[in-house]
N, C-alpha and C. Protein backbone atom coordinates (compact mmCIF):
# COMPACT_ATOMS: atom_id res chain seq x y z
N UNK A 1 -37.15 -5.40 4.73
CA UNK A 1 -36.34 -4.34 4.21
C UNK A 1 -37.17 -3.10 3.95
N UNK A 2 -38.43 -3.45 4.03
CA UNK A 2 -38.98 -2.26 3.64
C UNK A 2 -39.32 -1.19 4.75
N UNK A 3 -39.36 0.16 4.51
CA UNK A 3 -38.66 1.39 5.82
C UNK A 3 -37.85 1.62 5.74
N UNK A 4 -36.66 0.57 5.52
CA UNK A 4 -35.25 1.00 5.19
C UNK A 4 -34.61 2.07 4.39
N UNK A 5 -34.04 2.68 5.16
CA UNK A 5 -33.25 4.07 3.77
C UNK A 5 -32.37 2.80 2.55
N UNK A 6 -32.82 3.32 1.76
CA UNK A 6 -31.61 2.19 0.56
C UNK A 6 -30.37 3.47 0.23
N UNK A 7 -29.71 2.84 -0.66
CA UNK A 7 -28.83 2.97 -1.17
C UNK A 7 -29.68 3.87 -2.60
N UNK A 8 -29.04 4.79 -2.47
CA UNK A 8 -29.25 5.35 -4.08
C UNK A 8 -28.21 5.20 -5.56
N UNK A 9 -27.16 5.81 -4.76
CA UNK A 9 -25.92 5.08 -5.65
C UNK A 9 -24.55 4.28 -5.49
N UNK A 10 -24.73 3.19 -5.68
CA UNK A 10 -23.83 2.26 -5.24
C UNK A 10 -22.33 2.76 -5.52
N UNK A 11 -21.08 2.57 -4.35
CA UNK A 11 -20.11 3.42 -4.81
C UNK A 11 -19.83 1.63 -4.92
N UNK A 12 -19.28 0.99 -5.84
CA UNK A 12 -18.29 0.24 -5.84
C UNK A 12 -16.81 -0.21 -4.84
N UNK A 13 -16.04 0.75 -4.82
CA UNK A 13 -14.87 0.87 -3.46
C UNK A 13 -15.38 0.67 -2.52
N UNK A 14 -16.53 0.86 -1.93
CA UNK A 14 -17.03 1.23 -0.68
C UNK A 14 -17.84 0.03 -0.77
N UNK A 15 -18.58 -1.17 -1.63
CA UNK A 15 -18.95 -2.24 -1.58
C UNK A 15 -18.05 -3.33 -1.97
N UNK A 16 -17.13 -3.01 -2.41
CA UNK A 16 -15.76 -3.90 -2.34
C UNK A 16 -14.94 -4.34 -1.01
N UNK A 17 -14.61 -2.82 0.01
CA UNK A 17 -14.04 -3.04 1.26
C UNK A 17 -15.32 -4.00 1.61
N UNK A 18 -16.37 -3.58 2.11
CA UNK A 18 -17.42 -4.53 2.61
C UNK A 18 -17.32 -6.14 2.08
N UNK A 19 -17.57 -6.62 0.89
CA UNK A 19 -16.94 -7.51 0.61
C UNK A 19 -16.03 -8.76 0.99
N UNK A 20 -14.48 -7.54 0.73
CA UNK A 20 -13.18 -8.01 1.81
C UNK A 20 -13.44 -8.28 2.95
N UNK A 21 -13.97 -7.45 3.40
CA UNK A 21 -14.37 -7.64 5.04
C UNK A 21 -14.86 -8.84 5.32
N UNK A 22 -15.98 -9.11 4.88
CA UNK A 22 -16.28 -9.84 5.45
C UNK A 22 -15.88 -11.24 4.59
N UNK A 23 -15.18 -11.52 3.65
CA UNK A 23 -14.40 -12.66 3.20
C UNK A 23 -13.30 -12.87 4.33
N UNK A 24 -12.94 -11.54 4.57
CA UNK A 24 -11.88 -12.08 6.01
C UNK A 24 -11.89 -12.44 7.04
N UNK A 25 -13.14 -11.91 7.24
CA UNK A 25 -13.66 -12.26 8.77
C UNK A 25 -14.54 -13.99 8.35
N UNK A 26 -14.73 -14.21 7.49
CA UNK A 26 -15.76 -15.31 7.49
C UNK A 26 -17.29 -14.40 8.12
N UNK A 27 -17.65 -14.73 9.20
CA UNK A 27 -18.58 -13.70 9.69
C UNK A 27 -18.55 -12.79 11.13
N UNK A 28 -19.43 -12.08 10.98
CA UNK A 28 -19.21 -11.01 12.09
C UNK A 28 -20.43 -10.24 12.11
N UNK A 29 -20.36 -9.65 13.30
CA UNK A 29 -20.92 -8.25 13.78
C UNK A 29 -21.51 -7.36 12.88
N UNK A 30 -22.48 -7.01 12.91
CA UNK A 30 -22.18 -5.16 12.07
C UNK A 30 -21.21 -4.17 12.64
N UNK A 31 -21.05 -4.61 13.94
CA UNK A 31 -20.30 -3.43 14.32
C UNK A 31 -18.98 -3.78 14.19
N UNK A 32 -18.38 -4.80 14.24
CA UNK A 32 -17.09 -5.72 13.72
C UNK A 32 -17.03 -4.98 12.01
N UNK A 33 -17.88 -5.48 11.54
CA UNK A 33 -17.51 -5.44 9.96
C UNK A 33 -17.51 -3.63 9.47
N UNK A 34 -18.27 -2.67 10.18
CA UNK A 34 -18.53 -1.81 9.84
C UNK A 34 -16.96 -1.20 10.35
N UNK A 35 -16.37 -1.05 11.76
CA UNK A 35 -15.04 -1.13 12.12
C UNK A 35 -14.13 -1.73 11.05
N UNK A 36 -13.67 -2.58 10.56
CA UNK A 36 -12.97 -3.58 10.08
C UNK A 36 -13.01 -2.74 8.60
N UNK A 37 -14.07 -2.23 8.24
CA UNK A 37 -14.21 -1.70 6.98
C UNK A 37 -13.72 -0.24 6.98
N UNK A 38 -13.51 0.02 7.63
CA UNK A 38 -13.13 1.31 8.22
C UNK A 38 -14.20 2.80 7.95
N UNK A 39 -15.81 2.10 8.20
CA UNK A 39 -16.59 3.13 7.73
C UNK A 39 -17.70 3.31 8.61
N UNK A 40 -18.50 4.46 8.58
CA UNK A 40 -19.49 4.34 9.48
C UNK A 40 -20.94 3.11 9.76
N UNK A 41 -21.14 3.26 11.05
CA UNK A 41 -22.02 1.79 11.14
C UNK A 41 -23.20 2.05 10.38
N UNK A 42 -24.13 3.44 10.02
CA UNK A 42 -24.93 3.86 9.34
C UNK A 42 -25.05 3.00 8.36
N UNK A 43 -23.86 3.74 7.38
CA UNK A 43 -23.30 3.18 5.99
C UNK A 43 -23.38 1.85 5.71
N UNK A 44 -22.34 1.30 6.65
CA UNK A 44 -22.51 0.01 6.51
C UNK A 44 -23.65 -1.03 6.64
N UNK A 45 -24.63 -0.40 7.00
CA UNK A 45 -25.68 -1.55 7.65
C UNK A 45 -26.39 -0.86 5.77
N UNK A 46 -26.49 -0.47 5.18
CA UNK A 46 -27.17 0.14 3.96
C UNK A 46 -26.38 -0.95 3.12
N UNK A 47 -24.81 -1.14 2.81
CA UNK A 47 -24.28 -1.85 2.36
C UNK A 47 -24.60 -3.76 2.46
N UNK A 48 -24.62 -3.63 3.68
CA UNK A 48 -24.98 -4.74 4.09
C UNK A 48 -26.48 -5.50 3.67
N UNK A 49 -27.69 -4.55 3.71
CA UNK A 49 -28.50 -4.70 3.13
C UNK A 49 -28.81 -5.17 1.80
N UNK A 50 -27.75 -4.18 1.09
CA UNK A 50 -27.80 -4.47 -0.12
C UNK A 50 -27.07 -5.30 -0.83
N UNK A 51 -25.98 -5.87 -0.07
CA UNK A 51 -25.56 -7.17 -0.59
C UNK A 51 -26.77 -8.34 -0.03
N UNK A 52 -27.40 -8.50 1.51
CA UNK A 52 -28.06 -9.03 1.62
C UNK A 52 -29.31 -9.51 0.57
N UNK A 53 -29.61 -8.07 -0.17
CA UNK A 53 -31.07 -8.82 -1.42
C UNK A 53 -30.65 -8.71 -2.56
N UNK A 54 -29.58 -8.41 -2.40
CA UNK A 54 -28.51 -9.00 -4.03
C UNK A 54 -28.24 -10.49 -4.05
N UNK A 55 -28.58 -11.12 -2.88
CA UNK A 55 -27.76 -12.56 -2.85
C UNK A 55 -26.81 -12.84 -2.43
N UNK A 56 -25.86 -12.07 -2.13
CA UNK A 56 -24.12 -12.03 -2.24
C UNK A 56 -23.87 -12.33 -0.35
N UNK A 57 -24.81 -11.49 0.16
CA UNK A 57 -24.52 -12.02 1.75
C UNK A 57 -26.07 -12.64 2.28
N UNK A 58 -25.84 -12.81 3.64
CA UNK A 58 -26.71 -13.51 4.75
C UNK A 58 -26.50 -13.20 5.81
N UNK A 59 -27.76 -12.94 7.07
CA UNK A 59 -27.29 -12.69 8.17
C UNK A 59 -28.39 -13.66 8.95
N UNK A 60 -27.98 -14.41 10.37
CA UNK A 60 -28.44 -15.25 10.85
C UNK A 60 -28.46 -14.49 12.39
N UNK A 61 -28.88 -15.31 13.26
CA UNK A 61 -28.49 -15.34 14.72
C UNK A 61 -27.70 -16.61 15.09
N UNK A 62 -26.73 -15.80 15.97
CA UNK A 62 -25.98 -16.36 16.33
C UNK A 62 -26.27 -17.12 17.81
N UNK A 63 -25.47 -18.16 17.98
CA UNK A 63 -25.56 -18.75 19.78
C UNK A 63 -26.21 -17.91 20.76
N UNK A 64 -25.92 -16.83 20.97
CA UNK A 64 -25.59 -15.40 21.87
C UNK A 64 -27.40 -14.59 21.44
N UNK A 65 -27.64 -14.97 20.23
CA UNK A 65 -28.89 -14.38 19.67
C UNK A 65 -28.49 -12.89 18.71
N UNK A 66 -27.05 -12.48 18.63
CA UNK A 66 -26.78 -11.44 18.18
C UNK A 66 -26.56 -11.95 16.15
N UNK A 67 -27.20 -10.33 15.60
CA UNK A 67 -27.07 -10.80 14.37
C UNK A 67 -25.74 -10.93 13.64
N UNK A 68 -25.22 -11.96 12.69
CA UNK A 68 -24.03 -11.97 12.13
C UNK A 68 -24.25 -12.04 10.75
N UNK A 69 -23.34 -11.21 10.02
CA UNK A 69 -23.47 -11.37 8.40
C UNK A 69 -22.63 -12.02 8.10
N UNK A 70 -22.46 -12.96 6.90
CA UNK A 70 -21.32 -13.36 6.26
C UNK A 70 -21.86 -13.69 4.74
N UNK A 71 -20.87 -14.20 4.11
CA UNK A 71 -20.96 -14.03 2.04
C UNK A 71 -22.11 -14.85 2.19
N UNK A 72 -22.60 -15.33 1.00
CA UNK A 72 -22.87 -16.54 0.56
C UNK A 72 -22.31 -17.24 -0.38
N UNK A 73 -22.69 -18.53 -1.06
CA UNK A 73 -21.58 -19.28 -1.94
C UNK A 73 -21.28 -18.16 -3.41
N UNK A 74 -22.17 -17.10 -3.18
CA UNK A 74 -22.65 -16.34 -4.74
C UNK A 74 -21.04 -15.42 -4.20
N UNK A 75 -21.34 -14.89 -3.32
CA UNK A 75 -20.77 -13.68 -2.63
C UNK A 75 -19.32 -14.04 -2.30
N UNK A 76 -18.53 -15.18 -2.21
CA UNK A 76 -17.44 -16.14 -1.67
C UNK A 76 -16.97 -15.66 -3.15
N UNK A 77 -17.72 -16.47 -3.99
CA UNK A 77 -17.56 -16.50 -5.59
C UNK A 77 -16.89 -15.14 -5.96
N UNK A 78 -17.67 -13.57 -5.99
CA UNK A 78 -17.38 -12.75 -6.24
C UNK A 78 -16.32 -12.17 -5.80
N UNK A 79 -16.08 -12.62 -4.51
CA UNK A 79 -14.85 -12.32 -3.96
C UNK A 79 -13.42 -12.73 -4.01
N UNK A 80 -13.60 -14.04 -4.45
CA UNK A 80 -12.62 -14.99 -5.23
C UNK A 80 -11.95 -14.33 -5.89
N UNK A 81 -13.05 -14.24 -7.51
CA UNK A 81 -12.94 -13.83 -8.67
C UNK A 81 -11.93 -12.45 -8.40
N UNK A 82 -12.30 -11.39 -7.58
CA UNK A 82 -12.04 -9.95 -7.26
C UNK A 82 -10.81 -10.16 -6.92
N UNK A 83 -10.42 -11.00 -5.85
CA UNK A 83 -9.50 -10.72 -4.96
C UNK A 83 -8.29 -11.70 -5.77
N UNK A 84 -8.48 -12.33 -6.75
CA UNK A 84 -7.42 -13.58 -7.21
C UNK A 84 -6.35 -13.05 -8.12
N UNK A 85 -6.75 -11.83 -9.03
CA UNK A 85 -5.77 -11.21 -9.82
C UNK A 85 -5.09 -10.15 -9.07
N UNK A 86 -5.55 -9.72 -7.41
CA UNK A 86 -4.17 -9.26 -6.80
C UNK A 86 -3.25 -9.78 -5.90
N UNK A 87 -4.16 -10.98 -5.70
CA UNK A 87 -3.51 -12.35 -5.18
C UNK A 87 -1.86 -12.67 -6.02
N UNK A 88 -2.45 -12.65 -7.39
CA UNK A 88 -1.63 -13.68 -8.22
C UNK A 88 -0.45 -12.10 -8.83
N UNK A 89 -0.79 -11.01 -8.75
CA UNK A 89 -0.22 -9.44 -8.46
C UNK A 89 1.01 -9.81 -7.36
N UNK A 90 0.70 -9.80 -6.04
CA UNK A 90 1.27 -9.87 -4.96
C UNK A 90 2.22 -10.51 -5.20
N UNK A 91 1.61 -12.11 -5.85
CA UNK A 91 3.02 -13.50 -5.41
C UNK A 91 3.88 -13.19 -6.79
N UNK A 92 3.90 -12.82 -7.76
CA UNK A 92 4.63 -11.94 -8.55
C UNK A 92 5.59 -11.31 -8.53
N UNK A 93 4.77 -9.99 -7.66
CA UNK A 93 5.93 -9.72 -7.05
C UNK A 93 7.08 -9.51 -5.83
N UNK A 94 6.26 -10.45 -4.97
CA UNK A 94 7.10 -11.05 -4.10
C UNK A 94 8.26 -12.16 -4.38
N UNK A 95 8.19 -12.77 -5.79
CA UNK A 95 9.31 -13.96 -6.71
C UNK A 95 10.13 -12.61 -6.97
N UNK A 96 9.56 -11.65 -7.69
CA UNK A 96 10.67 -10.75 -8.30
C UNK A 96 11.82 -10.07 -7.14
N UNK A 97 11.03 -10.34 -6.04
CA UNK A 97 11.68 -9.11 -4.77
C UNK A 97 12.42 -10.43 -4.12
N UNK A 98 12.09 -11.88 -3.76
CA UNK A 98 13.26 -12.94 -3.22
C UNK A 98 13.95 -13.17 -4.72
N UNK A 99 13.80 -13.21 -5.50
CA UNK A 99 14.61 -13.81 -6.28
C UNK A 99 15.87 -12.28 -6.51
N UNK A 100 15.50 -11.55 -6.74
CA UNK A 100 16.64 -10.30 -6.50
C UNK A 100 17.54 -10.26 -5.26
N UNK A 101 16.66 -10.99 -3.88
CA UNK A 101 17.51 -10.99 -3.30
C UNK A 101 18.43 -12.26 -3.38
N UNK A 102 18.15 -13.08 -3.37
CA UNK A 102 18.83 -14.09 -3.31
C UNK A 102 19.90 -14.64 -4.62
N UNK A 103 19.65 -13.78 -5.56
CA UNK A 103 20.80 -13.62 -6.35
C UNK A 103 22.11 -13.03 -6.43
């Protein structure tokens, strides 16, 4: 990592989509996840980094020899946690919206 431009100030939103991303994808590309995130590949590979020596992700080679990132069990975790109170948001109010109709 070292040479690398870092990150100076972490925007949160912008390490959250990253996150999502790649909880959805399981794993992928940089150029998949950086697409998917809807942000530049620059950016994203800085993001990526820095979840990488936070713990939260991993990147391996793949079959093909190309690199792939995905969470780790830390990073799965965080994403859980994040994503479960708009999970449990959603099915809420999706009861309120069939049950209106179906009354």
């Amino acid at each position: 990592m070292s040479g690398k431009k870092k990150i100076k100030r972490v925007d949160l939103d912008i390490l959250e989509r990253v996150v999502d991303t790649l909880y959805d994808l399981g794993s992928a590309k940089r150029t998949v996840i950086s697409r998917n995130a809807n942000m530049s590949y620059d950016k994203c590979i800085k993001y990526l980094d820095y979840l990488e020596s936070s713990g939260f992700a991993k990147q391996e080679i793949d079959e093909n020899g190309f690199t792939i990132f995905s969470l780790t069990s830390v990073g799965i975790n965080m994403a859980k946690k994040k994503l479960m109170p708009k999970f449990e948001h959603n099915n809420s109010i999706n009861e309120i919206v069939i049950g209106s109709v179906l009354a």
